[in-house]
N, C-alpha and C. Protein backbone atom coordinates (compact mmCIF):
# COMPACT_ATOMS: atom_id res chain seq x y z
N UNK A 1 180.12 176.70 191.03
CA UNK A 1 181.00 176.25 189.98
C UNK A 1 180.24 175.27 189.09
N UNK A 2 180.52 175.21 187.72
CA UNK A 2 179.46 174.75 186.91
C UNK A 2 180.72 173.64 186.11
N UNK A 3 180.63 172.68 186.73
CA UNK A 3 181.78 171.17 186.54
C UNK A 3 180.86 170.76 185.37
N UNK A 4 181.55 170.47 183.45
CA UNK A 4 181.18 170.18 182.92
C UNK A 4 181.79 168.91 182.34
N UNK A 5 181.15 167.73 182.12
CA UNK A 5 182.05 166.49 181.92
C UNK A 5 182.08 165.97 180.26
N UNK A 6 182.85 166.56 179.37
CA UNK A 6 182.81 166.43 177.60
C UNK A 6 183.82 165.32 177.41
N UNK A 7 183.23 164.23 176.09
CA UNK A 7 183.82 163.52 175.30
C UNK A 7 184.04 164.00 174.40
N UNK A 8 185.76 163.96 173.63
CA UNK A 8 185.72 164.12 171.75
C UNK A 8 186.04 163.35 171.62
N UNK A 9 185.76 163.31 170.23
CA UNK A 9 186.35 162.17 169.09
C UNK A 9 187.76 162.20 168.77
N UNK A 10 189.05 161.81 168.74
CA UNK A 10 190.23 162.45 168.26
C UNK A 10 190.61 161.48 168.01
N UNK A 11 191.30 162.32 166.00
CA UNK A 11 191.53 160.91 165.02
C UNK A 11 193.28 161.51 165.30
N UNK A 12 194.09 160.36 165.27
CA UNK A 12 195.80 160.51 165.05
C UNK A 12 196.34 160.16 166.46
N UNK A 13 195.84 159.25 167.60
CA UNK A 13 195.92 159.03 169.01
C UNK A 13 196.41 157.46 167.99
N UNK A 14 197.86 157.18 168.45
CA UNK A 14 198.13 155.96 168.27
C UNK A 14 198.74 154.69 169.51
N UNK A 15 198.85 155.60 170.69
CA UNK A 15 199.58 155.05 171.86
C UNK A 15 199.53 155.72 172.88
N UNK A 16 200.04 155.14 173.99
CA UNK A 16 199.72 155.39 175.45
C UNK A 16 200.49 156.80 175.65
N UNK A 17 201.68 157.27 174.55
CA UNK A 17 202.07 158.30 174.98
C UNK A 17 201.25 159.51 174.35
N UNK A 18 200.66 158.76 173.08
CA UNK A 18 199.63 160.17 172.78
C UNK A 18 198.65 160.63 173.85
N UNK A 19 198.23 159.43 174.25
CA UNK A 19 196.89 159.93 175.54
C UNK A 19 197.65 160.80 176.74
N UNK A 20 198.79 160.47 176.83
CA UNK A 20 199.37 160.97 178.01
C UNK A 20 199.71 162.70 177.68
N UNK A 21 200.02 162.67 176.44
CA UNK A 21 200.50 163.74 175.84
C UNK A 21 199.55 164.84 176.07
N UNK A 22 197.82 164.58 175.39
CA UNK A 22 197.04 164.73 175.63
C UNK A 22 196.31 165.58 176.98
N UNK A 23 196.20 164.12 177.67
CA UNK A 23 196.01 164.95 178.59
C UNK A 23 196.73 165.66 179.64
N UNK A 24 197.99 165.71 180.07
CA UNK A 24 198.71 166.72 180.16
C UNK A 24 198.47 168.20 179.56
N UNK A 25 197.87 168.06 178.52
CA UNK A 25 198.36 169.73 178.07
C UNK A 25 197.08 170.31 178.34
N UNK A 26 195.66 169.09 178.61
CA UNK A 26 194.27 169.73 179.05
C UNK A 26 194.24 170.20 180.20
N UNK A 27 195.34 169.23 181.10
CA UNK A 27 194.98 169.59 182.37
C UNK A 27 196.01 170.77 182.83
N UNK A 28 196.62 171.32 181.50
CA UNK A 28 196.99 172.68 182.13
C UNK A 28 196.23 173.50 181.60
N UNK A 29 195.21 173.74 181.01
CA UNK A 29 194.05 174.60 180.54
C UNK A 29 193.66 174.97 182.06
N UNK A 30 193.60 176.24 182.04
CA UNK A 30 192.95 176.73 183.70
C UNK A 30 191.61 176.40 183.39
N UNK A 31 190.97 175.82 184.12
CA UNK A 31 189.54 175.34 184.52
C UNK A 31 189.57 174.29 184.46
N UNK A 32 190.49 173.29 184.14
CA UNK A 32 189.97 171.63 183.99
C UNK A 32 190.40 171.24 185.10
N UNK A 33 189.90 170.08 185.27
CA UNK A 33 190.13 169.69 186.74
C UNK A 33 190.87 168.19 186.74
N UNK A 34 190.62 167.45 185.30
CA UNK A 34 190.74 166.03 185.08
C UNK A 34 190.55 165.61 183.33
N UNK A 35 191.68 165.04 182.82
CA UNK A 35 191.81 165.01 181.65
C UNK A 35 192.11 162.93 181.45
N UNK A 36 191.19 162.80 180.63
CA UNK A 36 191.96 161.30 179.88
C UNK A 36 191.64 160.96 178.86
N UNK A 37 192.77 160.19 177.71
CA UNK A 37 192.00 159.55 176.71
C UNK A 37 192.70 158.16 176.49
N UNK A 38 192.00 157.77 175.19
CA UNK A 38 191.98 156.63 175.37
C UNK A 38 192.36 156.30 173.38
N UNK A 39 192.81 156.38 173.37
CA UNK A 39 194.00 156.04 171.80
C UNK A 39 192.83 154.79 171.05
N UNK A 40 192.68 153.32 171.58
CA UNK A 40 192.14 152.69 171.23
C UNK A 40 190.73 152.79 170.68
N UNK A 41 189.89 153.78 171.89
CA UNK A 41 188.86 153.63 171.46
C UNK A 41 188.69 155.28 170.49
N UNK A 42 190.04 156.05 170.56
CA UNK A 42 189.62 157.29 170.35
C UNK A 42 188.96 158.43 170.76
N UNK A 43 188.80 158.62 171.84
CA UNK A 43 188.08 159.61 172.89
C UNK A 43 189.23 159.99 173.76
N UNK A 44 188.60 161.22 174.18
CA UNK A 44 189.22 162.04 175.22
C UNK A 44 188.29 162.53 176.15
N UNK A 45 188.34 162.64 177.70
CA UNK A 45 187.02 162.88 178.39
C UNK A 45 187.91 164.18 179.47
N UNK A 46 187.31 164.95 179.80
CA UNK A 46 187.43 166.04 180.03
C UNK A 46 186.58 166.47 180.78
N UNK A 47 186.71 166.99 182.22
CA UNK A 47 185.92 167.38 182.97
C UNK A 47 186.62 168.97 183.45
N UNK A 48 185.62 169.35 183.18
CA UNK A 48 186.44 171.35 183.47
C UNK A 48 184.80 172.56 183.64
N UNK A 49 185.24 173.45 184.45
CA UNK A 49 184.47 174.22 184.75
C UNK A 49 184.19 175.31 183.53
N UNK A 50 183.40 175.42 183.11
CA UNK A 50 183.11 176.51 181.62
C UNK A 50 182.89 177.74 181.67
N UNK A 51 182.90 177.97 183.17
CA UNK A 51 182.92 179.45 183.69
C UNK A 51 184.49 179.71 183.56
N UNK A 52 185.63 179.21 183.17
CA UNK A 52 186.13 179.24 183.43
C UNK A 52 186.96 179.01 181.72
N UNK A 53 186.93 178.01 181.49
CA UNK A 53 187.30 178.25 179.79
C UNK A 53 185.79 177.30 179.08
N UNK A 54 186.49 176.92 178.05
CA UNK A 54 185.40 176.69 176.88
C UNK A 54 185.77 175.19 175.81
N UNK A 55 184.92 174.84 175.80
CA UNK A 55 184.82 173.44 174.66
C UNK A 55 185.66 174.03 173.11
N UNK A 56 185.70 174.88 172.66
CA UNK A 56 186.59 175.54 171.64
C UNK A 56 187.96 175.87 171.61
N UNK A 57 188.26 176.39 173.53
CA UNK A 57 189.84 176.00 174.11
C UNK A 57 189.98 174.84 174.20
N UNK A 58 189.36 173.68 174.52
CA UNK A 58 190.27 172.53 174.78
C UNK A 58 189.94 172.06 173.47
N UNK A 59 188.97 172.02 172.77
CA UNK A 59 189.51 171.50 170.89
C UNK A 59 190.65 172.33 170.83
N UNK A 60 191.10 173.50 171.08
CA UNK A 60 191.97 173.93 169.96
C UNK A 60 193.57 173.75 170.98
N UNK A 61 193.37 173.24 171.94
CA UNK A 61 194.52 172.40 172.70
C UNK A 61 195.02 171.35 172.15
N UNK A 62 193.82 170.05 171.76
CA UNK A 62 194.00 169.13 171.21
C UNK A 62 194.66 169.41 169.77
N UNK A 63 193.74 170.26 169.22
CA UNK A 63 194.42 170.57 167.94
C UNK A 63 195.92 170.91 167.57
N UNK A 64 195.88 171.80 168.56
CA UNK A 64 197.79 172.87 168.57
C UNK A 64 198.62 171.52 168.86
N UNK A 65 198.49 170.47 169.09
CA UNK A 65 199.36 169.39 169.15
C UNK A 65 199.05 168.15 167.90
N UNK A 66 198.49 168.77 167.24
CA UNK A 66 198.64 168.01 166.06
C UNK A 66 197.43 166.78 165.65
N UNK A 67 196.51 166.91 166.44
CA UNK A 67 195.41 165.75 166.85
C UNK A 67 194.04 166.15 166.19
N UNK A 68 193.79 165.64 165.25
CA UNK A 68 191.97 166.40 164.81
C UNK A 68 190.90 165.74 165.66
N UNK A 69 190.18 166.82 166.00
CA UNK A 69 189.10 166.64 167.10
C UNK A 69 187.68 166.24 165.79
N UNK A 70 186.78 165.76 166.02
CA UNK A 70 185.74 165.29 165.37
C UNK A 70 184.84 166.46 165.26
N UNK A 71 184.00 166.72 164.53
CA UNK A 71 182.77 167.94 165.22
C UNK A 71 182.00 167.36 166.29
């Protein structure tokens, strides 16, 4: 299993319920294992297997809830 551990950038995180919001919906992406972010500093950290999904699914997770991911 190939456990990959990614930071994004994500602008529109204003509170503890955005992060929560957040990561909830990563950690129902099949392959992730562990989702958090962090509103203040703007990051989201993400640990998920890539055999399994992809850095383009969980941007476009973040995205489908309204959140722009950074490049």
């Amino acid at each position: 299993m190939a456990i990959t551990d990614e930071t994004f950038s994500v602008d529109g995180m204003s509170c503890a319920s955005c992060e929560n919001r957040i990561a909830r919906r990563l950690e129902a992406v099949p392959g992730v294992s562990r989702a958090s972010a962090d509103h203040k500093l703007g990051r989201v950290r993400v640990l998920y297997n890539k055999e399994v999904t992809s850095n383009s699914a969980l941007r476009a997770a973040i995205e489908g809830l309204g959140y722009e991911v950074a490049p």
